[in-house]
Protein backbone atom coordinates (compact mmCIF):
# COMPACT_ATOMS: atom_id res chain seq x y z
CA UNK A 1 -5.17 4.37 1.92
CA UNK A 2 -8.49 6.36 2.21
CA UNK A 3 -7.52 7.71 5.34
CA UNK A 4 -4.34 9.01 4.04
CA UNK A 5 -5.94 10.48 0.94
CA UNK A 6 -8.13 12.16 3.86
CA UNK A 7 -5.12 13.31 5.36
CA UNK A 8 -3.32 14.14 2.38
CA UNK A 9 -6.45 16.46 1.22
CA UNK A 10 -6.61 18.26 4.32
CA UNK A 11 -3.06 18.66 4.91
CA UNK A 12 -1.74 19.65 1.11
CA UNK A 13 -2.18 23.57 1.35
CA UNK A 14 -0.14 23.71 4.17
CA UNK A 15 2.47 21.99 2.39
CA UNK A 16 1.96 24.42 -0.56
CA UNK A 17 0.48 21.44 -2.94
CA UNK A 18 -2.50 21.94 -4.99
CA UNK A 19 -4.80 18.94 -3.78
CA UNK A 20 -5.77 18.52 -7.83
CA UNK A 21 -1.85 18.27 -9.02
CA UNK A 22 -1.56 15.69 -5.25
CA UNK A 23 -4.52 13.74 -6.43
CA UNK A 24 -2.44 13.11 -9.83
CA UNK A 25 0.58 11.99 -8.44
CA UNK A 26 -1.44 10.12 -5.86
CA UNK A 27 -3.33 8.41 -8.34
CA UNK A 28 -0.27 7.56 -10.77
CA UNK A 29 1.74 6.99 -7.42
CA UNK A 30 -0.91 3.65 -6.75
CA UNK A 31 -0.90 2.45 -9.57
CA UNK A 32 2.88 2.04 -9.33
CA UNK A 33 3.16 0.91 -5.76
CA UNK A 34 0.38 -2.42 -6.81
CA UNK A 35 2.83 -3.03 -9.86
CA UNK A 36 6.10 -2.34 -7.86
CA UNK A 37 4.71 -4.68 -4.81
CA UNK A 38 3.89 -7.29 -6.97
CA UNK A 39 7.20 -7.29 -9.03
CA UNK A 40 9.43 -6.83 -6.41
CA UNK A 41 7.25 -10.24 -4.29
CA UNK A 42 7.93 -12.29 -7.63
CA UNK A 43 11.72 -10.88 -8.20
CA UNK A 44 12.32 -12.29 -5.04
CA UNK A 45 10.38 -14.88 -4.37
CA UNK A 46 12.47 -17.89 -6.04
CA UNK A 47 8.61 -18.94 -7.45
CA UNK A 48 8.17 -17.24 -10.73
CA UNK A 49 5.36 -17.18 -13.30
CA UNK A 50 4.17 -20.01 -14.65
CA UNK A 51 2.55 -17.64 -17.26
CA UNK A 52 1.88 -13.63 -17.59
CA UNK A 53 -1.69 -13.86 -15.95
CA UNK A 54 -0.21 -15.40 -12.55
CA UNK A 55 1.16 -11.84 -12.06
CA UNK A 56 -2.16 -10.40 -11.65
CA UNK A 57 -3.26 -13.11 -9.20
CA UNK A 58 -2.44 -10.83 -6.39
CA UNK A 59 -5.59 -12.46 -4.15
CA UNK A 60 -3.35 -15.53 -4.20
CA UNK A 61 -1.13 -13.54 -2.23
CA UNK A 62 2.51 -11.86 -2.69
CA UNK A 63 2.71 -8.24 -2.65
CA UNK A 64 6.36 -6.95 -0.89
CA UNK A 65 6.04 -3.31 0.63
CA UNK A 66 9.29 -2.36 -0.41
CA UNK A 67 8.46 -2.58 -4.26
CA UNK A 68 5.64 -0.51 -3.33
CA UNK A 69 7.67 1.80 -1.89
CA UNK A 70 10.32 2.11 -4.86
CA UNK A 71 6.81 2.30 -7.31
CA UNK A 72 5.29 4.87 -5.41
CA UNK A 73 8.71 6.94 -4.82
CA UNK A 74 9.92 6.86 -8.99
CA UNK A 75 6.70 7.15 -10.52
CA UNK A 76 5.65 9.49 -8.09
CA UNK A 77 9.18 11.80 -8.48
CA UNK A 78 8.02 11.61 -12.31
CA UNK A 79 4.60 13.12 -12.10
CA UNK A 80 5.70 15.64 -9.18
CA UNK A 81 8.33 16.97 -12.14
CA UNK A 82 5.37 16.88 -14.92
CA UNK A 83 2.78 18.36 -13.00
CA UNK A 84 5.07 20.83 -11.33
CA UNK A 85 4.60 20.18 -7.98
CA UNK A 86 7.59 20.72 -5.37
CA UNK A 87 9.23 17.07 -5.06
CA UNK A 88 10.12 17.21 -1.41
CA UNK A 89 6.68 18.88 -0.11
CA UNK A 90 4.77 15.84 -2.06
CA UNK A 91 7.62 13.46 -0.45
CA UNK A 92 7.02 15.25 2.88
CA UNK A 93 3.35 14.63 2.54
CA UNK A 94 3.56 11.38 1.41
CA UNK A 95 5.83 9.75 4.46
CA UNK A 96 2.86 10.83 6.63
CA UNK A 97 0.39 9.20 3.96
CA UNK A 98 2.33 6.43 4.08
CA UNK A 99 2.96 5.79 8.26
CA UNK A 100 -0.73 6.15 8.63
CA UNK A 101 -1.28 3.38 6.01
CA UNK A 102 1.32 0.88 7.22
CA UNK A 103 -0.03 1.75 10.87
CA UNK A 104 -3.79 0.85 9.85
CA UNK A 105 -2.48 -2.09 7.20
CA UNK A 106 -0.67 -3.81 9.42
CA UNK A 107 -3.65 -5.20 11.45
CA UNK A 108 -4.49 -7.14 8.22
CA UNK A 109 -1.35 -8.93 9.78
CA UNK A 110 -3.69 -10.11 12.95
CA UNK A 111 -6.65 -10.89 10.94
CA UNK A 112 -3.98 -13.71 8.81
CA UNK A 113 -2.17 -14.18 12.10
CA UNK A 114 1.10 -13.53 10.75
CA UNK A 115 3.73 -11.18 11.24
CA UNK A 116 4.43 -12.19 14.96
CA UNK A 117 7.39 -12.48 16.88
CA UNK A 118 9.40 -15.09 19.41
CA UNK A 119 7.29 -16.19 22.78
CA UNK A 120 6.76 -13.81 25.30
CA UNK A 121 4.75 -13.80 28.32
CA UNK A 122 3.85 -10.00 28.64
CA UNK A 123 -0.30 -9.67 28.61
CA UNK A 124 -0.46 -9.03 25.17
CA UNK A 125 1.21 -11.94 24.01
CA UNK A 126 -0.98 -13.20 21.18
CA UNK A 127 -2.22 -17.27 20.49
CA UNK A 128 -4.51 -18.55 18.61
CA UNK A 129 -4.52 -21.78 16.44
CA UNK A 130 -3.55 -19.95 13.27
CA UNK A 131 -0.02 -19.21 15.38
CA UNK A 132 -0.27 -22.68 16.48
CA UNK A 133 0.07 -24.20 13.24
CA UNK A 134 2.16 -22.49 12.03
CA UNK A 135 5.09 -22.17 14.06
CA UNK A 136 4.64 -26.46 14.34
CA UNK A 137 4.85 -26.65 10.81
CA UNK A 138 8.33 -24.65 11.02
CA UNK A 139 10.38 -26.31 13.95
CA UNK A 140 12.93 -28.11 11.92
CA UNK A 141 13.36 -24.64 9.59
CA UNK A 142 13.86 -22.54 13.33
CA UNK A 143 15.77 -25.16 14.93
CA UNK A 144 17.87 -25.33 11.63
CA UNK A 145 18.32 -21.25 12.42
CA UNK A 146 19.16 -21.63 15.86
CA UNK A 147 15.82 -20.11 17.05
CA UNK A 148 13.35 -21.63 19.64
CA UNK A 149 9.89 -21.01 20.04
CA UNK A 150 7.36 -22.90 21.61
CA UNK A 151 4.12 -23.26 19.67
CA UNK A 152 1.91 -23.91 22.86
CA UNK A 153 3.27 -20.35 24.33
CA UNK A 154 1.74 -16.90 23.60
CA UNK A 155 4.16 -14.99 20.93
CA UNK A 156 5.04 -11.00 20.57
CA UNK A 157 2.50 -9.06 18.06
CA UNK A 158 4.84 -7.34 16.40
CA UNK A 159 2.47 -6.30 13.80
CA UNK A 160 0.69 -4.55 16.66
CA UNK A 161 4.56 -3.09 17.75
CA UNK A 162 5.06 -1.54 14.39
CA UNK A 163 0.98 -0.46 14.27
CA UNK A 164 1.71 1.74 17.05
CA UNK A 165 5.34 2.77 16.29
CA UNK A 166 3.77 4.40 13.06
CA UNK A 167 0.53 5.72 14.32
CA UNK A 168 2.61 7.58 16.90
CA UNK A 169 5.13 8.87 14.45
CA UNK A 170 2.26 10.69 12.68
CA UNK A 171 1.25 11.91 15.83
CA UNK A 172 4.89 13.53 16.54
CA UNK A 173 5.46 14.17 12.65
CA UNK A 174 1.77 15.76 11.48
């Protein structure tokens, strides 16, 4: 986030935003994205809330980056209109706000060993018990889908994949 708020700050004149009006809808934009992610996770999660203060237990886990996404995008759209900034220029500047933040964020995926693909035996493959562990405790769910994958074998980091897919799209995009 704080690099893209670097970003953001460096890059809004050239977008024609006034960086005070950005830091607004930035600021509003948050707020909405940690609601949105956390709503969407329990909309969907088939869980629910045992009581109004297990929504804000967010360090147990369940934020969904698509609700963040939708938060971000409507309240965002809102504040651009009240503060009278151009909607697409903040949009513009926000998709590269928000590829360098997925692209850093997503190596919280290797420090939870999650987000990792089928086995593989390219270099890069990842293992570690974490992996291990987890994929044993799923075999009868994967079998059940059809889908094989040996727990002993290194798998694809495909958090790494999309790390790079979006650090290189601001690269081509900035």
């Amino acid at each position: 986030f704080l690099l893209a708020l670097v970003y953001g700050f460096r890059s809004a004149k050239r977008f024609g935003i006034d960086p005070d009006r950005m830091m607004d809808v930035v600021i509003c934009g948050l707020i909405a994205a940690v609601i949105g992610a956390r709503t969407y996770y329990l909309a969907f999660d088939g869980q629910g809330l045992a009581s109004f203060k297990d929504f804000f237990k967010i360090h147990d886990g369940g934020m969904a980056i698509y609700g963040g996404i939708i938060g971000a995008f409507v309240v965002g759209g809102i504040v651009c209109k009240i503060r009278k900034v151009n909607i697409l220029s903040m949009f513009d500047l926000a998709s590269l706000g928000f590829l360098i933040g997925q692209g850093v964020g997503r190596w919280g995926n290797f420090v939870n060993q999650e987000a990792f693909g089928s086995n593989t035996t390219l270099p890069w493959g990842m293992y570690s018990e974490g992996t291990y562990n987890y994929l044993l405790s799923v075999q009868a769910t994967l079998a059940a889908e059809g889908v094989t994958v040996d727990p002993t074998q290194p798998v694809h980091p495909t958090f790494l994949y999309e790390s790079i897919w979006c650090l290189v799209g601001v690269v081509l995009l900035a």
